[in-house]
Protein backbone atom coordinates (compact mmCIF):
# COMPACT_ATOMS: atom_id res chain seq x y z
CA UNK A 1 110.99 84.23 10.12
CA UNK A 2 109.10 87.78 10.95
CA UNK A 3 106.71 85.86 13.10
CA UNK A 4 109.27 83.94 14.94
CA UNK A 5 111.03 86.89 16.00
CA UNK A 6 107.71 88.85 16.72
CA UNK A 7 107.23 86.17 19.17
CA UNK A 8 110.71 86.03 20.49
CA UNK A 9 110.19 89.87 21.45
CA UNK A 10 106.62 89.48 22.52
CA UNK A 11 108.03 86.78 25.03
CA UNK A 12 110.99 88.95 26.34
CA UNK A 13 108.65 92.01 26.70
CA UNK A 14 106.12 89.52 29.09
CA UNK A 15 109.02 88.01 31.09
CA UNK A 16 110.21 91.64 31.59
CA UNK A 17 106.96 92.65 32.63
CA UNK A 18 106.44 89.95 34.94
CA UNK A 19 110.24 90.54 36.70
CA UNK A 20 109.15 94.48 37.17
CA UNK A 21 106.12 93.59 38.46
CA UNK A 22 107.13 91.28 40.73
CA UNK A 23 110.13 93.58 42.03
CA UNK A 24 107.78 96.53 42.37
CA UNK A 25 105.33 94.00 44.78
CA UNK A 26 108.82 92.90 46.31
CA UNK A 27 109.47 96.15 47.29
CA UNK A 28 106.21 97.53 48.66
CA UNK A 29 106.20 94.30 50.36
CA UNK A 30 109.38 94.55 52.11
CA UNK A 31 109.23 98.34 52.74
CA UNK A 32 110.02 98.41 56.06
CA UNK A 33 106.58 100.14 58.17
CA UNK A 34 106.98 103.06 60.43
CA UNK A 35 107.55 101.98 64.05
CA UNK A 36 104.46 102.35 66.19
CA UNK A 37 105.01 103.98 69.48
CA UNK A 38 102.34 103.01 72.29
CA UNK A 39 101.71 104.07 75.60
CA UNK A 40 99.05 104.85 77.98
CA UNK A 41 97.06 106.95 79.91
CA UNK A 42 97.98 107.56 83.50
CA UNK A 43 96.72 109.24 86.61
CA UNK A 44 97.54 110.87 89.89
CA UNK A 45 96.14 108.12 92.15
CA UNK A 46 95.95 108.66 96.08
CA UNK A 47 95.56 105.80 98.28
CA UNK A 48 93.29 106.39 101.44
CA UNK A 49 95.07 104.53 105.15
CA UNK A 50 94.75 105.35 108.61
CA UNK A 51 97.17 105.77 111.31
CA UNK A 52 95.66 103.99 113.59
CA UNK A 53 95.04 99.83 113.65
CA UNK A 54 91.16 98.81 114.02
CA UNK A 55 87.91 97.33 112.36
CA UNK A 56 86.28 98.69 109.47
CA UNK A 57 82.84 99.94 111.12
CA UNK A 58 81.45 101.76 107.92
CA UNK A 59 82.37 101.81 104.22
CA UNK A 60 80.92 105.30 102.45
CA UNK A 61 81.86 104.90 98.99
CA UNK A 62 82.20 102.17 96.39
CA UNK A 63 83.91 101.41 93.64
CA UNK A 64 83.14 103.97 90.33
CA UNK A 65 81.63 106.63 92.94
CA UNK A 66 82.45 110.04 92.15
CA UNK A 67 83.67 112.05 95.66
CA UNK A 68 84.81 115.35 96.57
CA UNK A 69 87.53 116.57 98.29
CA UNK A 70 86.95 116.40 102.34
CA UNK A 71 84.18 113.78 102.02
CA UNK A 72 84.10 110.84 104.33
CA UNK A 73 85.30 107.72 103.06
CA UNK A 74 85.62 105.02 105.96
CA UNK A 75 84.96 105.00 109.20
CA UNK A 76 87.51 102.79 111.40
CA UNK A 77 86.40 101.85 114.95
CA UNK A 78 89.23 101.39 117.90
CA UNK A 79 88.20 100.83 121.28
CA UNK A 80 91.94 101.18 121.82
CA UNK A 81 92.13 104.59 121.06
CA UNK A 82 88.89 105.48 123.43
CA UNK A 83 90.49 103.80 126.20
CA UNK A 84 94.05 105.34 125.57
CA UNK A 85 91.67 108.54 126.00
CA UNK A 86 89.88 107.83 129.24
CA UNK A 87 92.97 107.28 130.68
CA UNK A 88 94.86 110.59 129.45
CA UNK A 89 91.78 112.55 131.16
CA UNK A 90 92.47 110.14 134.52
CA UNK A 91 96.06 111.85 133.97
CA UNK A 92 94.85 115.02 133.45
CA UNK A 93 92.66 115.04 136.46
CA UNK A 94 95.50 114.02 138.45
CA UNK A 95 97.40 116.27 137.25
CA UNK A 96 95.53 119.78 138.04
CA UNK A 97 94.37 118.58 141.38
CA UNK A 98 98.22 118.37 142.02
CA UNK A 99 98.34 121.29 140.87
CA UNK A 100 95.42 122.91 142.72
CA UNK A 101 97.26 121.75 145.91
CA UNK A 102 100.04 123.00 145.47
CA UNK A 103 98.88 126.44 144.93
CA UNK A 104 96.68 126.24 147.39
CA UNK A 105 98.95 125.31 150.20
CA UNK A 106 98.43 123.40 153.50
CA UNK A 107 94.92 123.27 154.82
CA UNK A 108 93.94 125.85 157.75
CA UNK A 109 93.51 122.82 160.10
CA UNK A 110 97.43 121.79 158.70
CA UNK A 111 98.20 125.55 159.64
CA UNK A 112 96.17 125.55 163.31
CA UNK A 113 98.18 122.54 164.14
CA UNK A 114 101.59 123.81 163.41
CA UNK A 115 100.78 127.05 165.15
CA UNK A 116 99.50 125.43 168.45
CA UNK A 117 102.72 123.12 168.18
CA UNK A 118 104.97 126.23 167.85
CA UNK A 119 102.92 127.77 170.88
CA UNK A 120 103.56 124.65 172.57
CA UNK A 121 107.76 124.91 172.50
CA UNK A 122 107.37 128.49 173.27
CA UNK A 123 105.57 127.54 176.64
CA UNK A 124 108.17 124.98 177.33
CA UNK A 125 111.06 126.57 176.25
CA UNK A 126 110.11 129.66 178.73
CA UNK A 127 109.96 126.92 181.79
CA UNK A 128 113.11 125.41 180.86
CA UNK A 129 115.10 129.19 180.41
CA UNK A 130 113.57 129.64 184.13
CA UNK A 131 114.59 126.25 185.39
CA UNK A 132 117.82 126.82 183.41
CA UNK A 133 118.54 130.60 185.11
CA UNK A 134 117.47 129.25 188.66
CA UNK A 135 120.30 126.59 188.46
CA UNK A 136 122.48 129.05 186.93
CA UNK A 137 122.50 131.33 190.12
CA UNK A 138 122.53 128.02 192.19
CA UNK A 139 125.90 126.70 190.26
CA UNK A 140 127.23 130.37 190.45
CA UNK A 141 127.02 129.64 194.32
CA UNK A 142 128.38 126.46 194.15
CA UNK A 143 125.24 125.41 195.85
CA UNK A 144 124.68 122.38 192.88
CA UNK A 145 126.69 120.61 191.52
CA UNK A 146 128.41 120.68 187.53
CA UNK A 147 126.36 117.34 186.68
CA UNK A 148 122.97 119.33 187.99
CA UNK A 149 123.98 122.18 185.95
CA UNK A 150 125.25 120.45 182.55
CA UNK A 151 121.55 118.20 182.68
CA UNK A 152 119.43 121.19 183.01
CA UNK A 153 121.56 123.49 180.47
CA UNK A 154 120.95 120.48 177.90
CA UNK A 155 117.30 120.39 178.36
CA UNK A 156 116.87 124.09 177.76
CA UNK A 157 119.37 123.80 174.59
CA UNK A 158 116.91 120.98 173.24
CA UNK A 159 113.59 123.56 174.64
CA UNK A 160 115.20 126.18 172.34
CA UNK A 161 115.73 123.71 169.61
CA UNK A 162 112.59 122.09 169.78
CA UNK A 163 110.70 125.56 169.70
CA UNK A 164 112.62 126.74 166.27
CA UNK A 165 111.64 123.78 164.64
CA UNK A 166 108.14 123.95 165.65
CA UNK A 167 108.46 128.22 164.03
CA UNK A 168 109.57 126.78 160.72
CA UNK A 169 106.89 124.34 160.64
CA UNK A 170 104.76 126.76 161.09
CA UNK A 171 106.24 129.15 158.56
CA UNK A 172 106.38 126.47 155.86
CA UNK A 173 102.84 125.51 156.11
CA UNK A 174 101.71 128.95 156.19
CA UNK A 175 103.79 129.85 153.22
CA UNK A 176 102.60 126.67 151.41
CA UNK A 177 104.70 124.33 148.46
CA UNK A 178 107.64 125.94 147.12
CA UNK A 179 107.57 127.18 143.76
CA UNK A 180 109.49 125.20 142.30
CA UNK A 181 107.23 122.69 143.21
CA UNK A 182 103.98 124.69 141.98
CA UNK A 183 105.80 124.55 138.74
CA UNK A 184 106.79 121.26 138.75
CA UNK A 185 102.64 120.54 139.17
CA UNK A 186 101.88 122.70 136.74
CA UNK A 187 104.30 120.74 133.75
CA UNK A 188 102.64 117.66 134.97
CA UNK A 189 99.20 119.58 133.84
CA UNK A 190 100.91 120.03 130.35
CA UNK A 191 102.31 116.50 129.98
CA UNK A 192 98.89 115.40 130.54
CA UNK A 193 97.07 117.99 128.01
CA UNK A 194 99.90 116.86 125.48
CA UNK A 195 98.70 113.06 125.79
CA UNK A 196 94.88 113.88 125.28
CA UNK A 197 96.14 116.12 122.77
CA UNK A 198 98.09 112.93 120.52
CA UNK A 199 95.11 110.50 121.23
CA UNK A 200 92.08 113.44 120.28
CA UNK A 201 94.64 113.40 117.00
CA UNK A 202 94.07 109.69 116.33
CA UNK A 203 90.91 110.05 117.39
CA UNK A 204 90.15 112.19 113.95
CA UNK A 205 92.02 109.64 112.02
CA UNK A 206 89.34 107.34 112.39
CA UNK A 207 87.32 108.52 110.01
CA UNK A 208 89.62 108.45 106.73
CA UNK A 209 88.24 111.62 103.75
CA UNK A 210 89.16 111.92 100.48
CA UNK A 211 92.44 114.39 99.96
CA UNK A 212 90.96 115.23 96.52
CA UNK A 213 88.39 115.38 93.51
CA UNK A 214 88.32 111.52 92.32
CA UNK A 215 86.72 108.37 91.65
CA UNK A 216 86.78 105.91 93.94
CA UNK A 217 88.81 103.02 91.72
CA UNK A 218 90.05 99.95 94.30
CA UNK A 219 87.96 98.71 97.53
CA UNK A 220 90.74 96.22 99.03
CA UNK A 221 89.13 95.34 102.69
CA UNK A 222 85.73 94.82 103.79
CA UNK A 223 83.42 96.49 106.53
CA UNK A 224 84.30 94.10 109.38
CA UNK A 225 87.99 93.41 108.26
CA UNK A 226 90.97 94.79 110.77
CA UNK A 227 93.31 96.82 109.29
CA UNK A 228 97.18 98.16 110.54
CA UNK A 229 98.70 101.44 110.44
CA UNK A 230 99.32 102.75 107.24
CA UNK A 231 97.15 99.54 105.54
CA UNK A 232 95.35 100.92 102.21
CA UNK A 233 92.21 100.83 101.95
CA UNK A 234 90.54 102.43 98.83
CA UNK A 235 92.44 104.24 96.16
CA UNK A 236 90.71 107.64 94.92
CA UNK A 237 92.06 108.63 91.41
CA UNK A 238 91.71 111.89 90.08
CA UNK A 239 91.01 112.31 86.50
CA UNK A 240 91.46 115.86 86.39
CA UNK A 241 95.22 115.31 86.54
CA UNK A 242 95.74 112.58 83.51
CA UNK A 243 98.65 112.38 81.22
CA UNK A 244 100.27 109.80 78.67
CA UNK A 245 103.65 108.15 79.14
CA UNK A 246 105.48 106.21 76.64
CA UNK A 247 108.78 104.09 76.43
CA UNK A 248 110.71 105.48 73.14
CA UNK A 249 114.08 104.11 72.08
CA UNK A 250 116.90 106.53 72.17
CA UNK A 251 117.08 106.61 68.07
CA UNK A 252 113.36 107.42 67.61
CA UNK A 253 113.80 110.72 70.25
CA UNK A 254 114.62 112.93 67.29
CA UNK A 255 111.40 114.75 66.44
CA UNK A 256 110.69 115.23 70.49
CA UNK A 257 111.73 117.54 72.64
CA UNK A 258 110.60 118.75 75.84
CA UNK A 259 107.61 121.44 74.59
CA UNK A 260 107.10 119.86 71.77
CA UNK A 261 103.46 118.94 69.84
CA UNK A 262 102.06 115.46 69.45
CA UNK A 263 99.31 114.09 67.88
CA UNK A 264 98.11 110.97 69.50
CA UNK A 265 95.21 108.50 68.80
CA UNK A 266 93.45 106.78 71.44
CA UNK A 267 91.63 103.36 70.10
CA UNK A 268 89.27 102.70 73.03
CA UNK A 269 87.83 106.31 71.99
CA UNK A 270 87.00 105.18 68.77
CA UNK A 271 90.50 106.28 67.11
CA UNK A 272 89.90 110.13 68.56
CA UNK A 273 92.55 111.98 67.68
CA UNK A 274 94.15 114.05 70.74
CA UNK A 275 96.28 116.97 71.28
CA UNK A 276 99.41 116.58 73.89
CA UNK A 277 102.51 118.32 75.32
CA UNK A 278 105.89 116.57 75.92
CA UNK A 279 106.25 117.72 79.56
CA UNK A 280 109.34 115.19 80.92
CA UNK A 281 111.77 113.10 79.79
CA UNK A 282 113.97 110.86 81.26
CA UNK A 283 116.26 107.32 80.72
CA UNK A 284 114.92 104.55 82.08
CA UNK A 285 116.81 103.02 85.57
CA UNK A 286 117.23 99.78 84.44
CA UNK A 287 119.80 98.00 81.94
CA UNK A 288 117.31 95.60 80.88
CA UNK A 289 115.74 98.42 79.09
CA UNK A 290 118.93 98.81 76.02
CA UNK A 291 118.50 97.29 73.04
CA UNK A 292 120.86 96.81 69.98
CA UNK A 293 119.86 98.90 66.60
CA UNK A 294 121.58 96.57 65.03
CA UNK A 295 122.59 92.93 65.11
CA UNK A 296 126.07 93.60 64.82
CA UNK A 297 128.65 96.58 64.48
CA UNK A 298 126.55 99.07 66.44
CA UNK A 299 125.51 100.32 69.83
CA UNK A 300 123.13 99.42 72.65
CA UNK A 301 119.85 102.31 72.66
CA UNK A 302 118.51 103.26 76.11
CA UNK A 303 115.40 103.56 76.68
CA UNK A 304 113.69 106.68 77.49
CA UNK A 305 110.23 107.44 79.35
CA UNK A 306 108.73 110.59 77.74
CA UNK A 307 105.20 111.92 79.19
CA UNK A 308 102.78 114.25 77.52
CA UNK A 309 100.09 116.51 78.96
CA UNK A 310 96.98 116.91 77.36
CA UNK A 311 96.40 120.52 75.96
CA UNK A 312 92.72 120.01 77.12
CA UNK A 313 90.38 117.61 78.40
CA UNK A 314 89.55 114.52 77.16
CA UNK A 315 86.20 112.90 77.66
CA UNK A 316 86.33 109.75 78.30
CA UNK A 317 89.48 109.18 78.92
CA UNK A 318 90.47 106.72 81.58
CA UNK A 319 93.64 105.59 82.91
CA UNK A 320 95.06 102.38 81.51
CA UNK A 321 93.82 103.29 77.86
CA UNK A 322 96.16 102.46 75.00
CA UNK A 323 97.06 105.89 72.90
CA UNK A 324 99.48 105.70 69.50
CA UNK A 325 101.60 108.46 68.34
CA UNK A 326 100.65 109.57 64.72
């Protein structure tokens, strides 16, 4: 009877033992794990276009170079713009000798000519005056007749007229253009030192540098290739000016604030173990980015873009790269 119930106990104890075990393993099992926040590395990234349309004459960097700020990049040939040129210095040329005449004034041989006209009228407005005061006495006497005397009168009134003309001739091609004139020549000069002025401009944009310390990380045309106004055609990335961003759910925000510390890992270093700052955060635009928390009897989470700065540089690092939060 002992041994029976020594058995009866010794079976209990086991099936006890079995249920805690199994409930223990249930439980580690169906722990629910930490939620693992990922993101990635980013990087200012600068793409290089022109403002003027052409073909790709010379490429002078490739993809992976290293280049400093102000180095040449591409060179973009335009007949276009060379022509567009030539004919802003036609303009220009124009333009001042317009100019040059008009402060100059008439030629001497212009002048001569007026002046010997003007001497001319003088001459034949003094015959006429003496023609004119002959038949004056001669009417006075009633010697001619009214008809005699109205003819003559009218050819010394056109004498006189003809000889003040002639003097202001003379006067306005000794005096030269007028000013306004000179100064209307003289704003065609800067219309046409304004035009060279915009094509010399495009003329620099040709030849496309890079705006800062990178690496050279797309090549999209080829030497050859045309390419439009504003068309990209490398992008230079600079690695000096990396940070991480992440998409966290409103709920998991709690332990980060703007300033705050976090310790990331970054697997494509080997798990290295880096330093950050939280330096923005901000709710994501669109609604596609809420999600539930729960199933039911809850609320939708926003989601939330939160960057970090490295507190120092990190060799190696390249955009792209996956990074955890710890």
């Amino acid at each position: 009877m002992a041994k029976k119930n020594y058995n009866l106990i010794a079976g209990v104890s086991a099936l006890v033992a079995v249920i805690l075990i199994v409930a223990v393993a249930g439980y580690f099992i169906s722990k629910p794990k930490a939620p693992v926040i990922q993101g990635q590395a980013e990087a200012s990234e600068y793409r290089i276009s022109g403002k003027v349309p052409g073909r790709i004459e010379e490429m002078y960097a490739k993809e992976g170079q290293r280049v400093q700020k102000g180095d040449t990049l591409v060179y973009i040939d335009s007949p276009e713009v060379r022509a567009k040129l030539a004919q802003a210095n036609a303009a220009r040329a124009a333009a001042q000798a317009q100019s040059s005449k008009a402060k100059a004034g008439a030629r001497s041989e212009e002048i001569a000519g007026a002046y010997n006209l003007w001497q001319s009228s003088i001459v034949q407005e003094d015959v006429m005056k003496k023609s004119f005061d002959r038949i004056r006495r001669l009417y006075d006497q009633k010697v001619v007749s009214a008809q005699k005397y109205d003819e003559v009168k009218a050819k010394y009134d056109a004498a006189v007229a003809t000889s003040a003309a002639a003097k202001s001739k003379y006067d306005m091609a000794l005096n030269g253009a007028r000013q306004e004139d000179k100064m209307a020549a003289q704003a065609l000069v800067a219309q046409a030192e304004g035009a060279i002025m915009e094509v010399e401009s495009y003329l620099s944009e040709l030849y496309l540098t890079s705006p800062v310390n990178g690496t050279v990380s797309d090549v999209f045309p080829m030497p050859g290739e045309l390419v439009g106004t504003g068309s990209p055609i490398m992008t230079v990335v600079d690695l000096d000016d990396i940070w991480f961003t992440f998409n966290v759910r409103e709920d998991r925000l709690a332990d980060m604030t703007l300033g705050s510390k976090l310790t990331l890992i970054v697997p494509a270093l080997g798990g290295k173990e880096v330093q950050a700052t939280v330096s923005h955060m901000a709710v994501r635009e669109s609604y596609a980015t809420w999600k539930a928390t729960k199933d039911t009897d809850s609320y939708d989470a926003k989601t939330f873009e939160v960057k970090a700065v490295p507190d120092s540089k990190v060799e190696g690092l390249l955009p792209g790269m996956t990074v955890l939060i710890k």
